[in-house]
C-alpha atoms as a PDB file:
ATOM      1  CA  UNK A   1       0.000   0.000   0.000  1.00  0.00           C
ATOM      2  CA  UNK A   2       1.478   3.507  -0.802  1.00  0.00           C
ATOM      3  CA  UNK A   3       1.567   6.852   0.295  1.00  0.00           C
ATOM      4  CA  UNK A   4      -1.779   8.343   0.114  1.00  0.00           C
ATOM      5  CA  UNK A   5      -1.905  11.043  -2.190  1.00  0.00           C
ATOM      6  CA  UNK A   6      -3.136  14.331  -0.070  1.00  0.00           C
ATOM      7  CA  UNK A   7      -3.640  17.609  -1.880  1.00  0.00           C
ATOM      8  CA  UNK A   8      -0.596  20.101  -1.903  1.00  0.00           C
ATOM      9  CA  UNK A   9      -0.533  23.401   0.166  1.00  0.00           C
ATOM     10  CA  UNK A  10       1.680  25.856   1.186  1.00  0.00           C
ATOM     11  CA  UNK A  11       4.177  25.852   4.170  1.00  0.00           C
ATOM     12  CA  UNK A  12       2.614  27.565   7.148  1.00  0.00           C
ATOM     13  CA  UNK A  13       4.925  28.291  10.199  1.00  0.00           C
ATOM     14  CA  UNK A  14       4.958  25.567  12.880  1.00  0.00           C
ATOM     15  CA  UNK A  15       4.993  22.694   9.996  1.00  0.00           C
ATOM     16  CA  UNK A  16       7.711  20.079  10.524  1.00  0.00           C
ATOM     17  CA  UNK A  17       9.362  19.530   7.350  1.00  0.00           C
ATOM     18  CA  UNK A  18      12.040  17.626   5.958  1.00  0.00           C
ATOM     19  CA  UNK A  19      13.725  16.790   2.775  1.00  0.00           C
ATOM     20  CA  UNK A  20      16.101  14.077   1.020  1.00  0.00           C
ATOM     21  CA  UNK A  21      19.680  13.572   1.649  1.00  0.00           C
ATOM     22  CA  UNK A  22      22.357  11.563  -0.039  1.00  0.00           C
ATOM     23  CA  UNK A  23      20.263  11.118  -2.700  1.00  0.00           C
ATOM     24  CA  UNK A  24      17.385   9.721  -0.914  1.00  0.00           C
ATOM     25  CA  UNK A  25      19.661   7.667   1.802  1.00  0.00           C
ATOM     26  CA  UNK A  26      17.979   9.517   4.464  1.00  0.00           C
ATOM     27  CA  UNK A  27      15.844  12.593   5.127  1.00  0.00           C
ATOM     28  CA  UNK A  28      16.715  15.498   6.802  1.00  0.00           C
ATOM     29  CA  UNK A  29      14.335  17.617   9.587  1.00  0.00           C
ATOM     30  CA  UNK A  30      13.518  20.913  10.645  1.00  0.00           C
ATOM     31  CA  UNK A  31      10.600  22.698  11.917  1.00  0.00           C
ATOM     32  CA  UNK A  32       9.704  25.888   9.596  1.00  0.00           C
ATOM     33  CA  UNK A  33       8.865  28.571  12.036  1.00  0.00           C
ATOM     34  CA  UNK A  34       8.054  31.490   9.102  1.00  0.00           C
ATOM     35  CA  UNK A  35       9.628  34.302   7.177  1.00  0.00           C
ATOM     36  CA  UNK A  36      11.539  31.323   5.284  1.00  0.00           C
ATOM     37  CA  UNK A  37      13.280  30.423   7.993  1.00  0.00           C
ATOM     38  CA  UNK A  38      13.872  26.491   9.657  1.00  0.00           C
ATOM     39  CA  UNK A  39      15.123  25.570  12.668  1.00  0.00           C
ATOM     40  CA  UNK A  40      17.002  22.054  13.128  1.00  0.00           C
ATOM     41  CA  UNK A  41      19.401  19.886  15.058  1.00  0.00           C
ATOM     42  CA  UNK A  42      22.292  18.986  13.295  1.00  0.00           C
ATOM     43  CA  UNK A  43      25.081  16.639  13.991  1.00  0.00           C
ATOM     44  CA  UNK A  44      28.512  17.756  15.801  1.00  0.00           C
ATOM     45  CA  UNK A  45      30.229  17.645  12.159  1.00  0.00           C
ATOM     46  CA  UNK A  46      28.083  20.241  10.727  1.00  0.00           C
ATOM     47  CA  UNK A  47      28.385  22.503  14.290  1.00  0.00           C
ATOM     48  CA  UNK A  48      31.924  22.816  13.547  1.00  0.00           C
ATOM     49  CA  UNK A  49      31.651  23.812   9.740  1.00  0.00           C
ATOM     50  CA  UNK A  50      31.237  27.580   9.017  1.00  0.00           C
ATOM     51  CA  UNK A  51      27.448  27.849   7.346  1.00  0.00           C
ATOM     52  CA  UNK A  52      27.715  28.701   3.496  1.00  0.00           C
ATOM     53  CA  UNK A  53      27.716  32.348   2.382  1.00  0.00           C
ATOM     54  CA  UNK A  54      23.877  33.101   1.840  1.00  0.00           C
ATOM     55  CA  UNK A  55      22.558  36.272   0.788  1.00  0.00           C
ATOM     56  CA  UNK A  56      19.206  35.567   1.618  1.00  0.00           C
ATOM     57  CA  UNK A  57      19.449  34.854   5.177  1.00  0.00           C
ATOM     58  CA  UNK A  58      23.104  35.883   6.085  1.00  0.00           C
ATOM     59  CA  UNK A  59      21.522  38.682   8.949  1.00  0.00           C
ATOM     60  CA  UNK A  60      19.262  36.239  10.253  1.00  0.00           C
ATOM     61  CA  UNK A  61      20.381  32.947  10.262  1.00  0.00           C
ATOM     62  CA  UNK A  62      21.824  31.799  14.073  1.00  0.00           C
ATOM     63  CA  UNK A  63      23.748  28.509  15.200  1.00  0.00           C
ATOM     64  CA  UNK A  64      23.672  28.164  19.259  1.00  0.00           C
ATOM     65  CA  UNK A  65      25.899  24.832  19.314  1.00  0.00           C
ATOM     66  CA  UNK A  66      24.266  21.994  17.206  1.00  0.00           C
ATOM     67  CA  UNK A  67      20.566  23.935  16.993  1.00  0.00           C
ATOM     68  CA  UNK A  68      20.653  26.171  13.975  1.00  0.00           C
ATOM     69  CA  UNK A  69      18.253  28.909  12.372  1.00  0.00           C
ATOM     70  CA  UNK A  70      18.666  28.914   8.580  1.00  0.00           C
ATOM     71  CA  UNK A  71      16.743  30.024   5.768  1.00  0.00           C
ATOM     72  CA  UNK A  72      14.700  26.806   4.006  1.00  0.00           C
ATOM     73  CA  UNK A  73      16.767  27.314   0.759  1.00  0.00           C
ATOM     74  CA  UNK A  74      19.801  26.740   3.331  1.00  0.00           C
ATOM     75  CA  UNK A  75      18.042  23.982   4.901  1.00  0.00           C
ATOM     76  CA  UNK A  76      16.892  22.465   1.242  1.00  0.00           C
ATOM     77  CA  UNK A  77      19.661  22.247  -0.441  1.00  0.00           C
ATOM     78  CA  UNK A  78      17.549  22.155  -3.590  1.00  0.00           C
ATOM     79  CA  UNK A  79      15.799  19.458  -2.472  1.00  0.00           C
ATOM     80  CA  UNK A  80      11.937  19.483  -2.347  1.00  0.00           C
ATOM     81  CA  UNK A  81      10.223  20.071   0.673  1.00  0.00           C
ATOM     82  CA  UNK A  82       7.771  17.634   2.457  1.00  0.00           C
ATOM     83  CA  UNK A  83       5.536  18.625   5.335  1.00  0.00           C
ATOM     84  CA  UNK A  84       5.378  15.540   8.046  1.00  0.00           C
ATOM     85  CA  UNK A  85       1.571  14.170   9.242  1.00  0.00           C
ATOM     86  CA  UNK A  86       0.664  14.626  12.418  1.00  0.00           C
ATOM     87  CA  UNK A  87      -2.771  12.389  13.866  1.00  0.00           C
ATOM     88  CA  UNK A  88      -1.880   9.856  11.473  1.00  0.00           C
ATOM     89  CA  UNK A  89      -4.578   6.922  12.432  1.00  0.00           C
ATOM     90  CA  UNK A  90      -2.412   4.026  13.061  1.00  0.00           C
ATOM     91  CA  UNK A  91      -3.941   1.560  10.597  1.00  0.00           C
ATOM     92  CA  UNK A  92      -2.895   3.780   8.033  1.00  0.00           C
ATOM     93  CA  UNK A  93       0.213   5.054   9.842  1.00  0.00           C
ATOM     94  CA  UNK A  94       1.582   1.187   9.438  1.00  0.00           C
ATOM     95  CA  UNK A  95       2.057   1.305   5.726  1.00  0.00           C
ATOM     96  CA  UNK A  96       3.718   4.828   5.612  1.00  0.00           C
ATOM     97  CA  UNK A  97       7.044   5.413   4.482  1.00  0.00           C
ATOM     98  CA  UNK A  98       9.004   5.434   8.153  1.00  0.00           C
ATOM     99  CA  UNK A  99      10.021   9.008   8.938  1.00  0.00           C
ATOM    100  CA  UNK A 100       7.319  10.934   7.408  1.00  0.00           C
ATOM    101  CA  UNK A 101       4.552  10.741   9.850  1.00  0.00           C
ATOM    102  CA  UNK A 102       3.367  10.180  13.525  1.00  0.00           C
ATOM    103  CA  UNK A 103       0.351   8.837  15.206  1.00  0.00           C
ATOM    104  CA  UNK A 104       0.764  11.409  17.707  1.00  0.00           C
ATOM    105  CA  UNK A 105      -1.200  15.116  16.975  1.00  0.00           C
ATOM    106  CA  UNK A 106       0.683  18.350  16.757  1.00  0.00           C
ATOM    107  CA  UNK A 107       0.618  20.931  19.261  1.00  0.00           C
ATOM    108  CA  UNK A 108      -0.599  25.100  18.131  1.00  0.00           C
ATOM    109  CA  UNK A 109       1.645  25.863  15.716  1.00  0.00           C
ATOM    110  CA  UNK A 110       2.509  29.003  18.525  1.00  0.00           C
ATOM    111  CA  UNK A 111       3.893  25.936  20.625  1.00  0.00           C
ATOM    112  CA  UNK A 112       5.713  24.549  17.980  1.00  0.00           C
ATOM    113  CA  UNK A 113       7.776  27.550  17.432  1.00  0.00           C
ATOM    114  CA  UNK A 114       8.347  28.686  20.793  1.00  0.00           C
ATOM    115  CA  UNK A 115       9.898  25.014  21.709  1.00  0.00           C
ATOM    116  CA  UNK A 116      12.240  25.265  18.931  1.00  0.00           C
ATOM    117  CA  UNK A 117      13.078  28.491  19.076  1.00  0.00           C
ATOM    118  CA  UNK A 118      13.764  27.829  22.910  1.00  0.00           C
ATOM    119  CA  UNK A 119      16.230  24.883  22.169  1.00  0.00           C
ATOM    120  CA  UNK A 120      17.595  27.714  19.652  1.00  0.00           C
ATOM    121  CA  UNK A 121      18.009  30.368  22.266  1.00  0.00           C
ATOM    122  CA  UNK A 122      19.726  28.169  24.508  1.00  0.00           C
ATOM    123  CA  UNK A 123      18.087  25.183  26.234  1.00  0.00           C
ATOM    124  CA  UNK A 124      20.035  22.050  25.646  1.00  0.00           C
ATOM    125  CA  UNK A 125      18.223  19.797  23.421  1.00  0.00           C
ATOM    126  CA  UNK A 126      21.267  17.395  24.292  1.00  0.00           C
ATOM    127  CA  UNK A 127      24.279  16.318  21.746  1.00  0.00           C
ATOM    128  CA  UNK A 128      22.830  14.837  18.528  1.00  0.00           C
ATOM    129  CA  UNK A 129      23.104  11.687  18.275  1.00  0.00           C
ATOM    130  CA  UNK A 130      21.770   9.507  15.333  1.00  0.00           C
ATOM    131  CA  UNK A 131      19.739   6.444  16.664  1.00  0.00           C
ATOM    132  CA  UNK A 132      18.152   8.453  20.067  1.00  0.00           C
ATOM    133  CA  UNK A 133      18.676  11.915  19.603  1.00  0.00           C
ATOM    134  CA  UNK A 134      18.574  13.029  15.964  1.00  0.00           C
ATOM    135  CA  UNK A 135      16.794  15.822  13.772  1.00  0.00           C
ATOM    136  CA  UNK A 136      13.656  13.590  13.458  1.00  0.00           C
ATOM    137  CA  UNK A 137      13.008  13.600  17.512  1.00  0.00           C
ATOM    138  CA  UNK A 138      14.127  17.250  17.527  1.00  0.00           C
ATOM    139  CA  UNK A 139      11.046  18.169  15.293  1.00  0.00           C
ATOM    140  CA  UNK A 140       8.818  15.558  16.553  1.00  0.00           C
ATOM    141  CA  UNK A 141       9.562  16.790  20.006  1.00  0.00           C
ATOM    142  CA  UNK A 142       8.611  20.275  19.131  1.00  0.00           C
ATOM    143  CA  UNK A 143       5.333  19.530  17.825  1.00  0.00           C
ATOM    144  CA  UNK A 144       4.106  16.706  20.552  1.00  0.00           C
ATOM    145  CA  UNK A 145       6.490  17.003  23.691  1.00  0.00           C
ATOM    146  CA  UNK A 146       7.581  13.390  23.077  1.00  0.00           C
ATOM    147  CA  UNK A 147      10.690  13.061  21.315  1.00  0.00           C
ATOM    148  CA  UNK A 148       9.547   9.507  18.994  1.00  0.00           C
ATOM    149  CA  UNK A 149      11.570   9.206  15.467  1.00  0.00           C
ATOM    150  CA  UNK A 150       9.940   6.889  13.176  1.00  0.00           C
ATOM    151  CA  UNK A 151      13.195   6.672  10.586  1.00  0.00           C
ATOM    152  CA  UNK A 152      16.001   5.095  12.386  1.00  0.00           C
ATOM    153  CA  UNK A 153      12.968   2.638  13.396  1.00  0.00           C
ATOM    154  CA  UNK A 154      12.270   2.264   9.580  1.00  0.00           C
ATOM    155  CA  UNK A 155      16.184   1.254   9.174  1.00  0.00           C
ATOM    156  CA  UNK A 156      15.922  -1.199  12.431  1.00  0.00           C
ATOM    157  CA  UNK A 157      12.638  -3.321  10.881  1.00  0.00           C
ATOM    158  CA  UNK A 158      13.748  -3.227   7.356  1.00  0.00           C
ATOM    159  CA  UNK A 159      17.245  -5.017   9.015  1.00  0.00           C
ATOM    160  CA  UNK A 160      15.648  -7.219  11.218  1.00  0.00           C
ATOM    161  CA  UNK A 161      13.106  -8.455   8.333  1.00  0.00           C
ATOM    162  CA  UNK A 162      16.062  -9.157   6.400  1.00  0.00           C
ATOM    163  CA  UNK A 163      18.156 -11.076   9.048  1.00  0.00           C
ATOM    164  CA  UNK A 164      14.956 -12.808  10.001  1.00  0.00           C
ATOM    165  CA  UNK A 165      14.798 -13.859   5.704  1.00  0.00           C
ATOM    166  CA  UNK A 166      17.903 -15.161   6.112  1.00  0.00           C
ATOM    167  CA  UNK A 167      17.485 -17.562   9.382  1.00  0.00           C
ATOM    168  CA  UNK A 168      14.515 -18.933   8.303  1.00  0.00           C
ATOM    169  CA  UNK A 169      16.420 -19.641   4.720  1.00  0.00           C
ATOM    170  CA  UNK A 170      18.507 -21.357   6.831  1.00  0.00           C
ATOM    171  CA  UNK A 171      15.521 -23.065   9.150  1.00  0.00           C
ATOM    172  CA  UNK A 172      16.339 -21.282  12.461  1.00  0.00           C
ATOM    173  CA  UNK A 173      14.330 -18.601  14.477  1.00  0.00           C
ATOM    174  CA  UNK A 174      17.715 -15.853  15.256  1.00  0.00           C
ATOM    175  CA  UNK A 175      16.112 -13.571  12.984  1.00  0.00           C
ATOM    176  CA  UNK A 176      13.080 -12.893  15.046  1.00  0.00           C
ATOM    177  CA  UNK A 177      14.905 -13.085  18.314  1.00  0.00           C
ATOM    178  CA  UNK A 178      17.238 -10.096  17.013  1.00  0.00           C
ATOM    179  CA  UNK A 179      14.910  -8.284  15.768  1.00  0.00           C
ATOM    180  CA  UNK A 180      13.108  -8.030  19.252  1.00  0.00           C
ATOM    181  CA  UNK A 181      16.233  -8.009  20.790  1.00  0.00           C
ATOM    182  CA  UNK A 182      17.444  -4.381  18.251  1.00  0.00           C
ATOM    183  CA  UNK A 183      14.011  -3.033  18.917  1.00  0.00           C
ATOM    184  CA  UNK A 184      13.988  -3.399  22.807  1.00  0.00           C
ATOM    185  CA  UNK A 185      17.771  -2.175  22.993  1.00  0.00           C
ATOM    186  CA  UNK A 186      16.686   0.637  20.439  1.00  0.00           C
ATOM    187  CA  UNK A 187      13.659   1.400  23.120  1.00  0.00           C
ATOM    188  CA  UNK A 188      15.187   1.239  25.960  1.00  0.00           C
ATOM    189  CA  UNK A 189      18.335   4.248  24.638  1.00  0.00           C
ATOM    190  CA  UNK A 190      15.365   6.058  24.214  1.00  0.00           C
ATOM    191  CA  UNK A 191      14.469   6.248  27.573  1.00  0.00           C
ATOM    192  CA  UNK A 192      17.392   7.291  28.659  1.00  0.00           C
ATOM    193  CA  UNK A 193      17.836  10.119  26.324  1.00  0.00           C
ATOM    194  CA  UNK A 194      14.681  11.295  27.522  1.00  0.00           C
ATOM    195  CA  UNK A 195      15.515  11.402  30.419  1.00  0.00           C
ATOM    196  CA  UNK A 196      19.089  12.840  30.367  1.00  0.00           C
ATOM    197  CA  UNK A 197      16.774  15.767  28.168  1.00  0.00           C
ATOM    198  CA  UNK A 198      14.895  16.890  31.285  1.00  0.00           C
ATOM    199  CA  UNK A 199      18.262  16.982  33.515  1.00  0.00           C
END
């Protein structure tokens, strides 16, 4: 079952979007807070690398550590912007693409923008990190106070189906027992970077 087709519309402020890397390897997140502007968490790498010269939003683009305030043709990189689903109902949510929507329902867009913009101004989000703490739970966080990512989970059950193929080729169980086993371990470094957020 695909994607269900929904009917375009323009970007409002407090929309989570994201957008293709690496030539579709993985997708990239960021809450658009208005005036073409996007706020994300990025990884330690890209704290430490000067942000490219930008006429557009050289005066108001900020980086506070590994939370930055760009301008969306900054954050795009000429790729094409998606807007993430929020309220998904789960029988439906279980065939989307990983990464691109949550169950969960967004907060006022108001909210949305004053969280990020408070992780922007200072508040520590906590170091990204790219199974518990990346730009997907940055955004999701902002718009539902819970910081779920669906993609890295997409990766996880796409590797365990795959191991579990190739045990059962072989006539054993493993496969399933990993692929409990990566899920719990994956749930349970969650918790803990939840709670290390609130410290």
């Amino acid at each position: 079952m695909g994607q269900p087709q929904s009917k375009p519309r323009f970007l409002q402020p407090g929309d989570h979007i994201y957008c293709e890397r690496e030539g579709g390897l993985y997708d990239h997140h960021g809450i658009y807070v208005g005036d073409d502007m996007v706020i994300h968490l990025q990884g330690k790498a890209k704290k430490l690398e000067p942000l490219p010269e930008c006429r557009k939003c050289k005066d108001k683009r900020v980086q506070n550590g590994e939370i930055a305030k760009v301008c969306i043709d900054c954050f795009l990189r000429g790729e094409k912007p998606r807007i993430y689903d929020y309220g998904v109902p789960l029988n439906e949510f279980r065939f989307r693409k990983r990464g691109t929507c949550c169950p969960h329902h967004s907060k006022p867009p108001h909210e949305v923008i004053s969280a990020a913009t408070y992780f922007l101004e200072g508040a520590s989000f906590g170091h990204y990190d790219m199974f518990n703490n990346n730009c997907e739970n940055f955004a999701v966080y902002c718009k539902t106070g819970c910081a779920d990512g669906y993609q890295i989970v997409g990766f996880l059950e796409k590797g365990s189906l795959a191991t579990a193929a190739v045990a059962a080729s072989l006539g054993g169980p493993p496969g399933i027992v990993l692929c409990a086993a990566s899920m719990a371990i994956y749930g349970t470094s969650k918790v803990v970077t939840g709670l290390n957020r609130h410290n």
